[in-house]
PDB file of N, CA and C in Angstrom:
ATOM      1  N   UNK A   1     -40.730  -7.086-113.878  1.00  0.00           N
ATOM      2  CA  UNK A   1     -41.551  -6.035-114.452  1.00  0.00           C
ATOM      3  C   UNK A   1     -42.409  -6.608-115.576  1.00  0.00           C
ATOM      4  N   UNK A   2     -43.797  -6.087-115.704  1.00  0.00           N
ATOM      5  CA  UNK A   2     -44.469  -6.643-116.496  1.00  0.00           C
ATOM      6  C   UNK A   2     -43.996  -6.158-118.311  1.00  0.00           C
ATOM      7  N   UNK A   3     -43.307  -4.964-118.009  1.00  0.00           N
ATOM      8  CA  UNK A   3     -42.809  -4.817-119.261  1.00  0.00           C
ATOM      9  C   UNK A   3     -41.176  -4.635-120.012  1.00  0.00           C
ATOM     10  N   UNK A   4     -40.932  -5.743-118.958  1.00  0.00           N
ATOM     11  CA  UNK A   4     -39.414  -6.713-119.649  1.00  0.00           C
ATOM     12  C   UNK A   4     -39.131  -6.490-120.712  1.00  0.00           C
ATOM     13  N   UNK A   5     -38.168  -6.571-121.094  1.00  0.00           N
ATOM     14  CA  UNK A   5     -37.786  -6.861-122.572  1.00  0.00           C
ATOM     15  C   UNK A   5     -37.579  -8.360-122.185  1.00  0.00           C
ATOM     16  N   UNK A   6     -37.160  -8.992-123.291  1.00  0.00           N
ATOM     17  CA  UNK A   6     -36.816 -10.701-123.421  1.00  0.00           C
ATOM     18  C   UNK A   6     -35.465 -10.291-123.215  1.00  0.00           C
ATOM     19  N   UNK A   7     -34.724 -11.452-122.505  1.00  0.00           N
ATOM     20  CA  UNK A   7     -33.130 -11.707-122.587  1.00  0.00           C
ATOM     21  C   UNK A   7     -32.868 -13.120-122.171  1.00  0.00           C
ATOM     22  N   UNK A   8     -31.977 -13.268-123.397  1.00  0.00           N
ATOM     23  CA  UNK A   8     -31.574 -14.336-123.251  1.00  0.00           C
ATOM     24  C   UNK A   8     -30.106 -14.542-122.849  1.00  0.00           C
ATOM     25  N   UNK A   9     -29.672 -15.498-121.702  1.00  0.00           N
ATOM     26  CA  UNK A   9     -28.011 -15.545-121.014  1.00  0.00           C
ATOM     27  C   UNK A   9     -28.019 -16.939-121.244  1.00  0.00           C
ATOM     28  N   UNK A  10     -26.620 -16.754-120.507  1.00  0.00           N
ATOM     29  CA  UNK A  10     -26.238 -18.506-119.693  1.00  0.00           C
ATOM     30  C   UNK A  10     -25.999 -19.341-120.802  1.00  0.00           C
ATOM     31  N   UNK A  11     -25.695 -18.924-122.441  1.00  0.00           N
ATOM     32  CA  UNK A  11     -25.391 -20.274-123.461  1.00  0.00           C
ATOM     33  C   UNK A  11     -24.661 -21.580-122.949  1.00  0.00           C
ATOM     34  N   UNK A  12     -25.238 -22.388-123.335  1.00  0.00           N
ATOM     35  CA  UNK A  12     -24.494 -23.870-122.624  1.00  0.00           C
ATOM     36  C   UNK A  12     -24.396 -24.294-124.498  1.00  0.00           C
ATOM     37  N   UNK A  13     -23.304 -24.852-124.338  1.00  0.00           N
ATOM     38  CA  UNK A  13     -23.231 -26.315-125.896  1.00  0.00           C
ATOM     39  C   UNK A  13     -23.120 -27.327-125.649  1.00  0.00           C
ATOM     40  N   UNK A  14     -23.557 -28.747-126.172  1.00  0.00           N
ATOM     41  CA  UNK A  14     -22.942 -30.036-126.128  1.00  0.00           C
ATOM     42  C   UNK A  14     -23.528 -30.440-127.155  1.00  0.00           C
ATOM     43  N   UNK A  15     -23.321 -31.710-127.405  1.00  0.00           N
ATOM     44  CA  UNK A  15     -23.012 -32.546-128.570  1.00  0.00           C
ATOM     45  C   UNK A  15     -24.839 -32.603-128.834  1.00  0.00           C
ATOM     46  N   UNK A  16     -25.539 -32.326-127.652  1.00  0.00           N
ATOM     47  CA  UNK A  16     -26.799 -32.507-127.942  1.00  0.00           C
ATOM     48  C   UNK A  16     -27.645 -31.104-128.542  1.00  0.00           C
ATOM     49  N   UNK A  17     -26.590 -30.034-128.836  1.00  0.00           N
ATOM     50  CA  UNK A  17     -27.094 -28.941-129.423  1.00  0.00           C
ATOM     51  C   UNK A  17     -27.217 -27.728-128.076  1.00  0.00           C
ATOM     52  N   UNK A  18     -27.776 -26.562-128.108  1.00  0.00           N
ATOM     53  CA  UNK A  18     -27.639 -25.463-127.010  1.00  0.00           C
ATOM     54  C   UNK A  18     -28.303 -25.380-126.061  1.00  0.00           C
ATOM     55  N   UNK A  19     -28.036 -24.758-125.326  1.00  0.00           N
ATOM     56  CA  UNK A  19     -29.246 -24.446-124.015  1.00  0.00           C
ATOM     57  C   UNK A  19     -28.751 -23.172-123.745  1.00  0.00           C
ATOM     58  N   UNK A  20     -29.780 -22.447-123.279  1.00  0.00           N
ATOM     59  CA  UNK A  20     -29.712 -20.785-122.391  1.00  0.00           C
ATOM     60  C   UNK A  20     -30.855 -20.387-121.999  1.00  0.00           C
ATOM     61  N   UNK A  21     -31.046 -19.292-120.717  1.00  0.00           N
ATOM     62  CA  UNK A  21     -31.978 -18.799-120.282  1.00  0.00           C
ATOM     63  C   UNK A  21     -32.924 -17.704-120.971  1.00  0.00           C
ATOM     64  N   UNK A  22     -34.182 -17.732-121.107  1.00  0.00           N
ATOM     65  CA  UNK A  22     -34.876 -16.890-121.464  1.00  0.00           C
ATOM     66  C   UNK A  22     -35.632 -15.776-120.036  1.00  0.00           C
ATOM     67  N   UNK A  23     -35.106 -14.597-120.138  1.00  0.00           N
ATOM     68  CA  UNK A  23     -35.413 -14.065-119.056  1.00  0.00           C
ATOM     69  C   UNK A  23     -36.781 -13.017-119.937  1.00  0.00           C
ATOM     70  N   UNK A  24     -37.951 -12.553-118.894  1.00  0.00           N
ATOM     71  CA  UNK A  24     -39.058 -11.358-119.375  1.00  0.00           C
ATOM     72  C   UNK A  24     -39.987 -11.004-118.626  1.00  0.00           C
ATOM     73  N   UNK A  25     -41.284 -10.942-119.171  1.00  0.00           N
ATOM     74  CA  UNK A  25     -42.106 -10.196-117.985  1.00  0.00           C
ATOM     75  C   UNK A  25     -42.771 -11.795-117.991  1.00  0.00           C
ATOM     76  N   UNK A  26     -43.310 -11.902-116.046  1.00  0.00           N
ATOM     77  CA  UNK A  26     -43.594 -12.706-115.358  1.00  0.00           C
ATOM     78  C   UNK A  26     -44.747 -13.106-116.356  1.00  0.00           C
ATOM     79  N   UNK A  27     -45.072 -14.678-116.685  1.00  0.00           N
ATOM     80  CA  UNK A  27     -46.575 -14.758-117.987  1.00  0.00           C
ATOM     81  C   UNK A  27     -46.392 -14.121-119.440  1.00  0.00           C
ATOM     82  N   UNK A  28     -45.252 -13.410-119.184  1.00  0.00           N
ATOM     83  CA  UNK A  28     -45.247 -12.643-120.968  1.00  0.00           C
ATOM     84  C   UNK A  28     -44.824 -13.801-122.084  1.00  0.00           C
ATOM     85  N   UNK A  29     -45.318 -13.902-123.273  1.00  0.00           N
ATOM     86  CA  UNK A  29     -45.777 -14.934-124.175  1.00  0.00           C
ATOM     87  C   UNK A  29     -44.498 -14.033-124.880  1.00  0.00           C
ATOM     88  N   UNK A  30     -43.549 -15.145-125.520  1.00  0.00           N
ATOM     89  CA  UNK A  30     -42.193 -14.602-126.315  1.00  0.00           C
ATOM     90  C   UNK A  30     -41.372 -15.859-127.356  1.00  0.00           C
ATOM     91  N   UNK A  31     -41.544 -15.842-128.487  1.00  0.00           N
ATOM     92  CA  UNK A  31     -41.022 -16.356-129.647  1.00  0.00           C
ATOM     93  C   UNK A  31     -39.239 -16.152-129.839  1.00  0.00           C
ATOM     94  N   UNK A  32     -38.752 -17.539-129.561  1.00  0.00           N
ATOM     95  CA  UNK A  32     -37.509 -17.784-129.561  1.00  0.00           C
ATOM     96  C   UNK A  32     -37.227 -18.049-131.457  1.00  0.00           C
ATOM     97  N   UNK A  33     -36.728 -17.344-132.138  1.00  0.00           N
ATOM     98  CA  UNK A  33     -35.905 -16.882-133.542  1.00  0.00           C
ATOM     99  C   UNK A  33     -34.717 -17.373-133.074  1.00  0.00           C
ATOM    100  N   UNK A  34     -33.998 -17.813-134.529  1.00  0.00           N
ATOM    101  CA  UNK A  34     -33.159 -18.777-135.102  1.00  0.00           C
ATOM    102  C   UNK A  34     -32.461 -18.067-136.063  1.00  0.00           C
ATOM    103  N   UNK A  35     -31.449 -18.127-136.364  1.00  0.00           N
ATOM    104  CA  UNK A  35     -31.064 -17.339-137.624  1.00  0.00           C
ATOM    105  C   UNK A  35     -29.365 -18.248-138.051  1.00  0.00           C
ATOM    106  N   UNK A  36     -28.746 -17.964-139.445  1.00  0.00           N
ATOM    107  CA  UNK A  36     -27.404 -18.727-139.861  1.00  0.00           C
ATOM    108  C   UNK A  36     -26.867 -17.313-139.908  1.00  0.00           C
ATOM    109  N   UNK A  37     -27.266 -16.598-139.929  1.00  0.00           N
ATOM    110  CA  UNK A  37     -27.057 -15.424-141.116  1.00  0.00           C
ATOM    111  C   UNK A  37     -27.115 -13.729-140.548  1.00  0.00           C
ATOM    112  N   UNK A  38     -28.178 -13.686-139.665  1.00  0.00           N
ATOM    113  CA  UNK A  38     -28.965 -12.874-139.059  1.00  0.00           C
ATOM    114  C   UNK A  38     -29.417 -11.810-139.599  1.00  0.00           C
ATOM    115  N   UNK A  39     -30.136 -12.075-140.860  1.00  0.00           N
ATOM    116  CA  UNK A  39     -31.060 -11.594-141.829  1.00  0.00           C
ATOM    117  C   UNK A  39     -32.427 -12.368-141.727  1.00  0.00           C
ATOM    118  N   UNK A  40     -31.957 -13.892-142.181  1.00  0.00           N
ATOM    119  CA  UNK A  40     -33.597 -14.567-142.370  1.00  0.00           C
ATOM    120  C   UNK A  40     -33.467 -15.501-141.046  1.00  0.00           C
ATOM    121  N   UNK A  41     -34.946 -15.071-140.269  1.00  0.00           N
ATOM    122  CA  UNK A  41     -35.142 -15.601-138.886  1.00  0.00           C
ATOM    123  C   UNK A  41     -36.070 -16.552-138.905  1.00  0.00           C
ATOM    124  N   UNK A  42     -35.970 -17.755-138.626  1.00  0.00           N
ATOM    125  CA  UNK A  42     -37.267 -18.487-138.618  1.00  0.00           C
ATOM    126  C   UNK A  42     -37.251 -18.815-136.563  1.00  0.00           C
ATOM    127  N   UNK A  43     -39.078 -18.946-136.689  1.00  0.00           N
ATOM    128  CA  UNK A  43     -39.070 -19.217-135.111  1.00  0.00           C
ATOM    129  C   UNK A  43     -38.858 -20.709-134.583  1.00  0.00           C
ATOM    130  N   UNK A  44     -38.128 -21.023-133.337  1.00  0.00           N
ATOM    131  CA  UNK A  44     -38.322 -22.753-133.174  1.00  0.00           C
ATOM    132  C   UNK A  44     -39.149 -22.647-132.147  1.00  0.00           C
ATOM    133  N   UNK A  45     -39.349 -22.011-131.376  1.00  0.00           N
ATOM    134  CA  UNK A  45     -40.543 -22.124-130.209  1.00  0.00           C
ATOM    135  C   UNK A  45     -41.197 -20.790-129.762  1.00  0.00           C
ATOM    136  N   UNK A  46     -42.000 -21.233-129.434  1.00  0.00           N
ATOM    137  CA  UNK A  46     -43.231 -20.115-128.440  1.00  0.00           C
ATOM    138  C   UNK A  46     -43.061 -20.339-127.127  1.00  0.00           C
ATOM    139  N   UNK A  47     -43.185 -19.320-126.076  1.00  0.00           N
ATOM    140  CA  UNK A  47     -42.644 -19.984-124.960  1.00  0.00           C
ATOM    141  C   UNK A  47     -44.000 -18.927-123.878  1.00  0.00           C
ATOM    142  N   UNK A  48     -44.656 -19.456-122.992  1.00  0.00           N
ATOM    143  CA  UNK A  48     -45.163 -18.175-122.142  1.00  0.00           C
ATOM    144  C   UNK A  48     -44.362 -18.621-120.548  1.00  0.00           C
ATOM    145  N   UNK A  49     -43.486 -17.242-120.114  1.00  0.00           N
ATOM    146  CA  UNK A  49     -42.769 -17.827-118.969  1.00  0.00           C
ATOM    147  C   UNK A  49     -43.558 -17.796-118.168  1.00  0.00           C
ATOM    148  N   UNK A  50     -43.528 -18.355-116.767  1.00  0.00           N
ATOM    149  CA  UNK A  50     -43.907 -18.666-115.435  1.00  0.00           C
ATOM    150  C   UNK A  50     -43.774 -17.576-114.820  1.00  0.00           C
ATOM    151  N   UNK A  51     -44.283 -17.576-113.354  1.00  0.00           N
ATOM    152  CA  UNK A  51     -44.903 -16.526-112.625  1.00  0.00           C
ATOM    153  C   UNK A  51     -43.505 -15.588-112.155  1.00  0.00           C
ATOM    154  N   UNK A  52     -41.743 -16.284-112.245  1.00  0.00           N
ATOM    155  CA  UNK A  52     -40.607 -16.079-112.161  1.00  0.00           C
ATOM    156  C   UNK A  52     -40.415 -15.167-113.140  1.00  0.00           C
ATOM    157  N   UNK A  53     -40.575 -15.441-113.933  1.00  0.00           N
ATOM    158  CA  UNK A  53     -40.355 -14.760-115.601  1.00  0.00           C
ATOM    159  C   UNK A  53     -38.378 -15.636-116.346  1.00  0.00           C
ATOM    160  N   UNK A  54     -38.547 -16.749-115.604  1.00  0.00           N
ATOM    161  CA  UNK A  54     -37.262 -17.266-116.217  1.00  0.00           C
ATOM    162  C   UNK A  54     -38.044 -18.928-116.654  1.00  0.00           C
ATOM    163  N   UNK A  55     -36.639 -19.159-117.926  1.00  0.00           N
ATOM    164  CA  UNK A  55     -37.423 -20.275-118.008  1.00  0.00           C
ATOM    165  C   UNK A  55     -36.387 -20.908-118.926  1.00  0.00           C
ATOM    166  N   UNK A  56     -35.655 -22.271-118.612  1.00  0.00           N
ATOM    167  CA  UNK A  56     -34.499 -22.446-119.792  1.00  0.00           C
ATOM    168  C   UNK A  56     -35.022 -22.714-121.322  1.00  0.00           C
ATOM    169  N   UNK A  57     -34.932 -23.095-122.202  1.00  0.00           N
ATOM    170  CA  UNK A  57     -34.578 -23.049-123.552  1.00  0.00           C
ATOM    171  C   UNK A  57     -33.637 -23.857-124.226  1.00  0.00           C
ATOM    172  N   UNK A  58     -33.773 -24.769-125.330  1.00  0.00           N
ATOM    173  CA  UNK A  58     -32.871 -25.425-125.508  1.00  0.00           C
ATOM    174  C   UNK A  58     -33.001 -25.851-126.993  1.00  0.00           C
ATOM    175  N   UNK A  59     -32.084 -26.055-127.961  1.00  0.00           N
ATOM    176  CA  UNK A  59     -32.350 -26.145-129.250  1.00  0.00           C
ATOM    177  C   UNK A  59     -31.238 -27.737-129.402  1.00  0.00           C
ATOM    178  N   UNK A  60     -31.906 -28.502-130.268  1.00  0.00           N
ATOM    179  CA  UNK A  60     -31.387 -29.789-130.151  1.00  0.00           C
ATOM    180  C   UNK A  60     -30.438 -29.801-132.115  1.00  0.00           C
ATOM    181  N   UNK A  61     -30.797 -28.262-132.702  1.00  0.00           N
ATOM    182  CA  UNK A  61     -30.325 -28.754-134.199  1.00  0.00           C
ATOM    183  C   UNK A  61     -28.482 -28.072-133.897  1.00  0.00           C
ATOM    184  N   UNK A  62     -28.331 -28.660-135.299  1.00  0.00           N
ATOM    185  CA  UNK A  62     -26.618 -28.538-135.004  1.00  0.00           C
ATOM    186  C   UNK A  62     -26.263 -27.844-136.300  1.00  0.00           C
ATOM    187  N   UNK A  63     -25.869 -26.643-136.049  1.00  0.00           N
ATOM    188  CA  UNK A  63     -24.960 -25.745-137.133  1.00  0.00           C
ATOM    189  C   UNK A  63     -23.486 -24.958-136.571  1.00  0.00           C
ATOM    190  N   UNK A  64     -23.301 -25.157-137.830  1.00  0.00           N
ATOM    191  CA  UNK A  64     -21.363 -24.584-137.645  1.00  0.00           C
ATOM    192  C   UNK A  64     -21.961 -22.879-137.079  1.00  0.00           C
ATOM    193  N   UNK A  65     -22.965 -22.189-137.159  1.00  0.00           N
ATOM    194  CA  UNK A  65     -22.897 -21.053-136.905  1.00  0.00           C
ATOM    195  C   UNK A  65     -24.710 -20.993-136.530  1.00  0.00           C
ATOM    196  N   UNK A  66     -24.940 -20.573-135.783  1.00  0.00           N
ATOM    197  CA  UNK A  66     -26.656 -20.045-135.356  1.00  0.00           C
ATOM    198  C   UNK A  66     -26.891 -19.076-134.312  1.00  0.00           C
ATOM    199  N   UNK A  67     -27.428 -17.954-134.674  1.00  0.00           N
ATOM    200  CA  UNK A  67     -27.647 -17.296-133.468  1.00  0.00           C
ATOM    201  C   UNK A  67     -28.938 -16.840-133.449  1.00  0.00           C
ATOM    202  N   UNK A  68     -29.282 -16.381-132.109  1.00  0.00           N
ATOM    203  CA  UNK A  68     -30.567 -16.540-131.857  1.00  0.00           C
ATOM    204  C   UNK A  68     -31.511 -14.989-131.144  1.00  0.00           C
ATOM    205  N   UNK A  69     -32.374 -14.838-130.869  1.00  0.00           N
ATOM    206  CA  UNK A  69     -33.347 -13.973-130.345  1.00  0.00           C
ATOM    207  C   UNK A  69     -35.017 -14.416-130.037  1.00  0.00           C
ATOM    208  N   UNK A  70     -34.774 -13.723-128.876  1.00  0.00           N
ATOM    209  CA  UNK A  70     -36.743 -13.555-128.391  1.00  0.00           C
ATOM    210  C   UNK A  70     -37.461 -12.470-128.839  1.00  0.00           C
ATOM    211  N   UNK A  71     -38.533 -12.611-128.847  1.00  0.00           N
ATOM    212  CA  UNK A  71     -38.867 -11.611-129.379  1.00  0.00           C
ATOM    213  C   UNK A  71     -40.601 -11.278-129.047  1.00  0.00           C
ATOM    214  N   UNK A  72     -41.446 -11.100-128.738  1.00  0.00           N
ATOM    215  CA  UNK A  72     -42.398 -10.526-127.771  1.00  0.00           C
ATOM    216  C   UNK A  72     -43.846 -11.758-128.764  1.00  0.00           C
ATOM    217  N   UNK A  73     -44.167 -12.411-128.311  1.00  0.00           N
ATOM    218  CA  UNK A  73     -45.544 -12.719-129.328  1.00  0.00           C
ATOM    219  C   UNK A  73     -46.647 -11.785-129.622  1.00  0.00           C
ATOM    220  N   UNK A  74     -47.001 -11.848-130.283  1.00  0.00           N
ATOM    221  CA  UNK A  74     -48.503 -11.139-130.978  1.00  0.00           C
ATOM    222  C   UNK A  74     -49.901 -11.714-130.395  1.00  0.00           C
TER     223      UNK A  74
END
């Protein structure tokens, strides 16, 4: 659907930091947020998915605690 929400599944961990799927609308442009805390969000990527609307994701930094969100670009 062209008007998806973002979702993100599938968390993977290893020593090389996370991976998971970013699911949305097929071409929809969506900002992957970072958070320790989940108050202050900073973004690590911009992503516009493919004609599927899936697309993996992967963060290479390493914290005792991080969680994350998509969130629609402007």
């Amino acid at each position: 659907s062209t008007n998806a929400p973002p979702w993100l599944s599938a968390p993977s961990s290893s020593g090389a930091g996370i991976s998971f799927m970013l699911a949305g609308a097929p071409q929809g442009k969506y900002v992957i947020q970072a958070s320790t805390n989940t108050l202050d969000w900073q973004p690590i990527s911009t992503n516009t998915l493919p004609v599927n609307g899936l697309m993996p994701i992967g963060d290479s930094s390493v914290f005792p605690t991080r969680y994350y969100r998509a969130v629609k670009a402007q």
